[in-house]
Protein backbone atom coordinates (compact mmCIF):
# COMPACT_ATOMS: atom_id res chain seq x y z
CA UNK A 1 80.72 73.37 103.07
CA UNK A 2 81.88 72.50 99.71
CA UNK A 3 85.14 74.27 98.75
CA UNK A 4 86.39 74.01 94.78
CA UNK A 5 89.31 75.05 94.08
CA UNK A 6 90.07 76.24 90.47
CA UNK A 7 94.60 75.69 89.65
CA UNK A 8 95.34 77.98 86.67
CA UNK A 9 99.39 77.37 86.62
CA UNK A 10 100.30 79.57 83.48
CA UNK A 11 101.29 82.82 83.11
CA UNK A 12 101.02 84.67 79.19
CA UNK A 13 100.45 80.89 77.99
CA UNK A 14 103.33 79.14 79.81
CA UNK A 15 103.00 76.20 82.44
CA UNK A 16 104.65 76.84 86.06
CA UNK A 17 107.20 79.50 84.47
CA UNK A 18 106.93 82.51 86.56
CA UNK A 19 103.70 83.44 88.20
CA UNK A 20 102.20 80.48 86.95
CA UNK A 21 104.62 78.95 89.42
CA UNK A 22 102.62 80.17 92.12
CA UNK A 23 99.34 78.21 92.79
CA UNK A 24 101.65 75.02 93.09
CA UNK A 25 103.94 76.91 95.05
CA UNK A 26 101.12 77.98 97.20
CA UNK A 27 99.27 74.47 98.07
CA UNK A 28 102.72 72.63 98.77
CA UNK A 29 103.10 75.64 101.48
CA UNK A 30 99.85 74.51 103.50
CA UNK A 31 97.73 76.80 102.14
CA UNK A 32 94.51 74.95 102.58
CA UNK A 33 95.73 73.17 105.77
CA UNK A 34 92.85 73.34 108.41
CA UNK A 35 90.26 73.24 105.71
CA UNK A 36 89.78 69.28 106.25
CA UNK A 37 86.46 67.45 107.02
CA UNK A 38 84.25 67.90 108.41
CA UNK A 39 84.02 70.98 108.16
CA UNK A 40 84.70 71.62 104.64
CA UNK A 41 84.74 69.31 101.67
CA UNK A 42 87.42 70.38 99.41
CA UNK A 43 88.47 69.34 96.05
CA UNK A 44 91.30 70.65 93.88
CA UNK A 45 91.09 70.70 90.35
CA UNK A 46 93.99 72.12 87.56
CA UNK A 47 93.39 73.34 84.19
CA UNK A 48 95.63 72.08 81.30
CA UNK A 49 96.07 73.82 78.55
CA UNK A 50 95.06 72.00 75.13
CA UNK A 51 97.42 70.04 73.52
CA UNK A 52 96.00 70.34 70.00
CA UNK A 53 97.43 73.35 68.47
CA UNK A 54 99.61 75.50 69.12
CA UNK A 55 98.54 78.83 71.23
CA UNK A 56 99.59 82.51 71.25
CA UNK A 57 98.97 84.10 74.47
CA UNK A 58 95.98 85.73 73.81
CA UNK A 59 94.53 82.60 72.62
CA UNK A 60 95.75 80.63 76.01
CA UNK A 61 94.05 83.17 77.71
CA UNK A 62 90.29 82.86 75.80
CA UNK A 63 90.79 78.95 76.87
CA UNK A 64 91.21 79.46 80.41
CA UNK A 65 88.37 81.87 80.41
CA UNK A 66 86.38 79.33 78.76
CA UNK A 67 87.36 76.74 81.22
CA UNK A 68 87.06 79.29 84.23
CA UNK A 69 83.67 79.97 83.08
CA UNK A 70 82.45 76.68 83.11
CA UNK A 71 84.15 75.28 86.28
CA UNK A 72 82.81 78.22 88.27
CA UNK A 73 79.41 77.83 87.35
CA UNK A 74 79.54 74.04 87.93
CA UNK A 75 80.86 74.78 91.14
CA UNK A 76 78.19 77.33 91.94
CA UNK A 77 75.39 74.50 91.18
CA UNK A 78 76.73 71.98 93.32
CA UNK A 79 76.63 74.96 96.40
CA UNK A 80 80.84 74.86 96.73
CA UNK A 81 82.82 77.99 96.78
CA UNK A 82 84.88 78.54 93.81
CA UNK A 83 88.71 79.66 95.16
CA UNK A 84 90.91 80.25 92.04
CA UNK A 85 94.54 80.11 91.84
CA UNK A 86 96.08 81.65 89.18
CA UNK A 87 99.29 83.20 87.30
CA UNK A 88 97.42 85.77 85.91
CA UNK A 89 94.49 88.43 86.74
CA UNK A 90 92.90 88.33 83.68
CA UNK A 91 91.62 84.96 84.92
CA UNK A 92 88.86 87.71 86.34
CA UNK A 93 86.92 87.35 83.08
CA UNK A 94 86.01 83.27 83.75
CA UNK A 95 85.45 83.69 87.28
CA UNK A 96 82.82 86.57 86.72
CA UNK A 97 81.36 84.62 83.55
CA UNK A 98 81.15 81.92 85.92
CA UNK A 99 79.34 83.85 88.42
CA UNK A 100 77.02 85.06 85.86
CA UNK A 101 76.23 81.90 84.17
CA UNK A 102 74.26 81.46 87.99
CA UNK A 103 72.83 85.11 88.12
CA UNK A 104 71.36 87.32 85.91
CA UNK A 105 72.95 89.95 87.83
CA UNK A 106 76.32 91.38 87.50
CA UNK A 107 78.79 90.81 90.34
CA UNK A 108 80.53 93.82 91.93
CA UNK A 109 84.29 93.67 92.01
CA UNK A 110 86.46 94.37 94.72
CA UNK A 111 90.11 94.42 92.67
CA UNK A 112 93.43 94.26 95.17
CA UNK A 113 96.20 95.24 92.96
CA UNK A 114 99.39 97.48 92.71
CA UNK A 115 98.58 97.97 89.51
CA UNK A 116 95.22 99.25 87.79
CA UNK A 117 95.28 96.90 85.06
CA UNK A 118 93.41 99.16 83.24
CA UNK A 119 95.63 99.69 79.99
CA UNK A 120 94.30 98.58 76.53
CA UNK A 121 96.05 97.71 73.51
CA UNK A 122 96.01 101.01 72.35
CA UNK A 123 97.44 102.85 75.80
CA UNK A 124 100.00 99.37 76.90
CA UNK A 125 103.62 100.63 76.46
CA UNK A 126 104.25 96.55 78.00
CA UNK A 127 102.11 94.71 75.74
CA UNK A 128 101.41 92.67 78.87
CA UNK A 129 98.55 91.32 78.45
CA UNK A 130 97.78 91.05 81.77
CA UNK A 131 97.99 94.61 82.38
CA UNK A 132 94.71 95.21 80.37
CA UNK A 133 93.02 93.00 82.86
CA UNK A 134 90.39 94.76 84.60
CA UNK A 135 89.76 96.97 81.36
CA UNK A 136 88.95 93.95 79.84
CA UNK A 137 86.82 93.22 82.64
CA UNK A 138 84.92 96.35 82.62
CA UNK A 139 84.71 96.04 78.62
CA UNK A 140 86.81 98.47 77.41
CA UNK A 141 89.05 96.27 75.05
CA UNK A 142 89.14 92.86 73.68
CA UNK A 143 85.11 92.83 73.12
CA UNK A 144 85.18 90.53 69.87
CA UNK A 145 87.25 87.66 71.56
CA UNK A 146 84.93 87.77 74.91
CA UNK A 147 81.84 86.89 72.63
CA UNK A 148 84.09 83.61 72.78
CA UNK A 149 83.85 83.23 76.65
CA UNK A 150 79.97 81.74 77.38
CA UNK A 151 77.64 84.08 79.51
CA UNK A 152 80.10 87.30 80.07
CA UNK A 153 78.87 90.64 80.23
CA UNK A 154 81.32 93.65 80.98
CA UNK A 155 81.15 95.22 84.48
CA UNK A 156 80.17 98.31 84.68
CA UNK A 157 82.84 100.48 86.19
CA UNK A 158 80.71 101.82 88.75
CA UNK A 159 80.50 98.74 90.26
CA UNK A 160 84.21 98.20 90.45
CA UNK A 161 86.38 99.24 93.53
CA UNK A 162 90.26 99.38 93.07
CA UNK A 163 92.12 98.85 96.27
CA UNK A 164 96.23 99.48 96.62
CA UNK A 165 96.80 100.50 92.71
CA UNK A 166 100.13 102.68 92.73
CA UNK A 167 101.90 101.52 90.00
CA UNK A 168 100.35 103.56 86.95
CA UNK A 169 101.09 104.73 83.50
CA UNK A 170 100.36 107.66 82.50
CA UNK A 171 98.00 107.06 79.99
CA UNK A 172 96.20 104.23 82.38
CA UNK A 173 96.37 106.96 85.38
CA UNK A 174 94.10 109.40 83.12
CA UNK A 175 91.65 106.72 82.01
CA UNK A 176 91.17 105.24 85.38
CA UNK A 177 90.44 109.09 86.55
CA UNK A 178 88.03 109.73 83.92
CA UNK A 179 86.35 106.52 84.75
CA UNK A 180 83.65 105.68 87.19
CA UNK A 181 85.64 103.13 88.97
CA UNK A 182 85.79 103.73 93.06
CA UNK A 183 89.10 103.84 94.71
CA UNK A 184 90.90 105.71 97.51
CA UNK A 185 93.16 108.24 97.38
CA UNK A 186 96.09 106.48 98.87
CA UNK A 187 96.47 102.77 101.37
CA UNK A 188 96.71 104.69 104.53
CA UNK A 189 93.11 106.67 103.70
CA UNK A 190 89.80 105.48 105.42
CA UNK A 191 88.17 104.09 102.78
CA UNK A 192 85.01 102.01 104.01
CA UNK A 193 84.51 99.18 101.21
CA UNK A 194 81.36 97.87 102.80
CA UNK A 195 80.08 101.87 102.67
CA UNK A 196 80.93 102.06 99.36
CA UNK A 197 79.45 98.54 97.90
CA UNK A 198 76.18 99.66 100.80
CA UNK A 199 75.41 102.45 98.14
CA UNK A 200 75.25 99.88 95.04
CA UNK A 201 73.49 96.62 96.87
CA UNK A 202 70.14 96.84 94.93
CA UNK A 203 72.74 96.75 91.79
CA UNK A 204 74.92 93.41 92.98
CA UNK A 205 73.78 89.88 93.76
CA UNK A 206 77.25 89.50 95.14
CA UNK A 207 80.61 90.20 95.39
CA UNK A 208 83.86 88.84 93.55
CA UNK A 209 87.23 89.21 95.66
CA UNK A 210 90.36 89.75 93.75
CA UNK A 211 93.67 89.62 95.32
CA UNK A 212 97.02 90.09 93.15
CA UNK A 213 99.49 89.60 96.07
CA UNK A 214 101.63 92.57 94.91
CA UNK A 215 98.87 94.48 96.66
CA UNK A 216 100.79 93.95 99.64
CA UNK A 217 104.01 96.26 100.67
CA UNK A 218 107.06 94.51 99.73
CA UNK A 219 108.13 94.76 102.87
CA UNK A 220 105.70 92.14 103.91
CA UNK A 221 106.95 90.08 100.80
CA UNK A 222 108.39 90.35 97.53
CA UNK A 223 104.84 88.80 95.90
CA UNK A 224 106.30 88.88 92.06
CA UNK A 225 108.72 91.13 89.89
CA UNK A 226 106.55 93.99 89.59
CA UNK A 227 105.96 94.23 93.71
CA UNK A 228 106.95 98.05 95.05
CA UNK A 229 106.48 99.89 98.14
CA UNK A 230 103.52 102.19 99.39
CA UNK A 231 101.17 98.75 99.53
CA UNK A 232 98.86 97.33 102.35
CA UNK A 233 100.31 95.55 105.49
CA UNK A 234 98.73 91.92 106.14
CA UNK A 235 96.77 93.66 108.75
CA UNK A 236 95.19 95.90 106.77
CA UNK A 237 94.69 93.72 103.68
CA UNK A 238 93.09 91.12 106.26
CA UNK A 239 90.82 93.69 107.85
CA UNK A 240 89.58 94.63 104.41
CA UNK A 241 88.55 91.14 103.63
CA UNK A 242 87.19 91.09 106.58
CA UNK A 243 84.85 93.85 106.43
CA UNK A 244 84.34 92.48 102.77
CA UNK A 245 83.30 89.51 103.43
CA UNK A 246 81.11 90.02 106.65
CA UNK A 247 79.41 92.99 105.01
CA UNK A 248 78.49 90.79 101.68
CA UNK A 249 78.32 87.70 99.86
CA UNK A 250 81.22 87.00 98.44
CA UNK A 251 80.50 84.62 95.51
CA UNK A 252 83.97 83.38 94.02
CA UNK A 253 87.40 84.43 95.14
CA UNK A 254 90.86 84.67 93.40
CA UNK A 255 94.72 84.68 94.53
CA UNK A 256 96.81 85.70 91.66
CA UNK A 257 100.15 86.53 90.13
CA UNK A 258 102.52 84.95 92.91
CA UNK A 259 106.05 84.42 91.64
CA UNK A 260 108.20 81.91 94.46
CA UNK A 261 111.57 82.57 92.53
CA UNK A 262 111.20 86.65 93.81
CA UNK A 263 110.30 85.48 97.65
CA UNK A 264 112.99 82.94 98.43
CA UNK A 265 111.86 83.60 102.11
CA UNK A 266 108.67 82.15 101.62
CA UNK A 267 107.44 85.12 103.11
CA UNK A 268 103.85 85.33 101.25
CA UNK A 269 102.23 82.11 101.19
CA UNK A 270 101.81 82.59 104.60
CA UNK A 271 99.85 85.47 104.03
CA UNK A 272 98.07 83.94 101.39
CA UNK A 273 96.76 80.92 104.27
CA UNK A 274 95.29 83.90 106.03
CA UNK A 275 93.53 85.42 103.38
CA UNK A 276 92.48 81.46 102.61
CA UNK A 277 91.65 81.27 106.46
CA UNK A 278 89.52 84.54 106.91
CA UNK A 279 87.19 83.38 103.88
CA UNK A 280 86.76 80.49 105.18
CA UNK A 281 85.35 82.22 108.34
CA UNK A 282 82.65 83.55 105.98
CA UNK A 283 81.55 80.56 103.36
CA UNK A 284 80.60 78.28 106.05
């Protein structure tokens, strides 16, 4: 089995600073250990940022899309497994063009996050960009510069579910409500993913796995800066996965916004190899 895996080490436009500290941080901690031939054929490839001009952050981020987009599908044709690593979750938007550039269908999205990352420009009190993330995904914002990013089409929300979001604003809490995006009411309810995605599989050709690591309690580990409590154990995260991943194909996957400076424990990349370990169970 062919495994590709996609280093995005910026975070809002900035090399290594950060979360885009985290991929690097996250390989020299084993994290692909026990992926080695035979087995698996895996090859590791980083994304630098262009040299020739000067870039804003919203600019950065149309690049890496554009570069997500094409490194996905490439890996797609060759039969590998895209894995991306990245500082930021609005590396989404490459990874599903990716997926799309191989399908005419759109992928459903299972999002792990604290956060909904479901602000726009006109609802962001932040201005973090990445914070608009998954509206961007779903088309809600940002629709002239994704005409940029080859093959993307919006997801439609009803083919979105949110798992472990806590961490709201106000204005994001009311349009996630009013939106058609699935997610349970709370971590500790019995929410069946592969239920949910079983009512929208003539809709799906596959399935995209998102994990920002803040989804995780920060009693597990402090993932990044904007990590709280009220999130999934590594059991449970694992057994959602899991049931992910056994009930589906999982076309790409992504591990995002892990900052080493706030887990001086080194507490989550070992999480992170068993996330990396459980999907590995199910590419083969």
């Amino acid at each position: 089995m062919k495994l590709n895996v996609l280093v995005v080490p910026y975070d809002s436009g900035f090399r290594d600073l950060r979360m885009g500290a985290g991929p690097a941080r996250l390989l020299d901690a084993g994290l692909l250990e026990g992926l080695a031939a035979p087995k698996f054929e895996v090859s590791t490839v980083w994304f630098e940022a262009s040299k020739a001009a000067l870039r804003g952050e919203i600019a950065s981020a149309v690049e890496i899309q554009q570069w997500l987009t094409t490194r996905v599908s490439h890996s797609r044709s060759e039969g590998a497994f895209p894995l991306v690593l990245a500082g930021n979750c609005m590396a989404a938007v490459g990874i599903v063009a990716g997926l799309q550039a191989r399908s005419r269908r759109v992928p459903a999205v299972c999002w792990f996050d604290s956060h909904a990352d479901f602000n726009t420009p006109d609802t962001t009190t932040s201005g973090f960009l990445d914070g608009m993330a998954l509206a961007t995904l779903t088309g809600r914002c940002w629709k002239s510069l994704l005409r940029s990013v080859p093959e993307f089409r919006p997801v439609p929300e009803s083919q979105v579910l949110l798992f472990g979001a806590r961490h709201l604003d106000q204005g994001e809490r009311e349009a996630l409500d009013a939106s058609e995006i699935q997610r349970p009411k709370s971590v500790t309810h019995p929410f069946s993913a592969s239920e949910k995605l079983g009512e929208l599989r003539g809709h799906f050709g596959e399935v995209y796995l998102h994990i920002d690591l803040d989804v995780l309690d920060q009693s597990e580990g402090r993932a990044n800066s904007y990590s709280t409590g009220g999130g999934y154990t590594r059991e449970r995260l694992l057994e959602l996965v899991h049931e992910i991943g056994t009930s589906f194909h999982v076309g790409a996957a992504a591990l995002t916004a892990y900052d080493p400076s706030c887990d001086p424990e080194g507490r989550i990349p070992v999480i992170a190899k068993a996330i990396v370990e459980s999907l590995s169970r199910m590419i083969v």
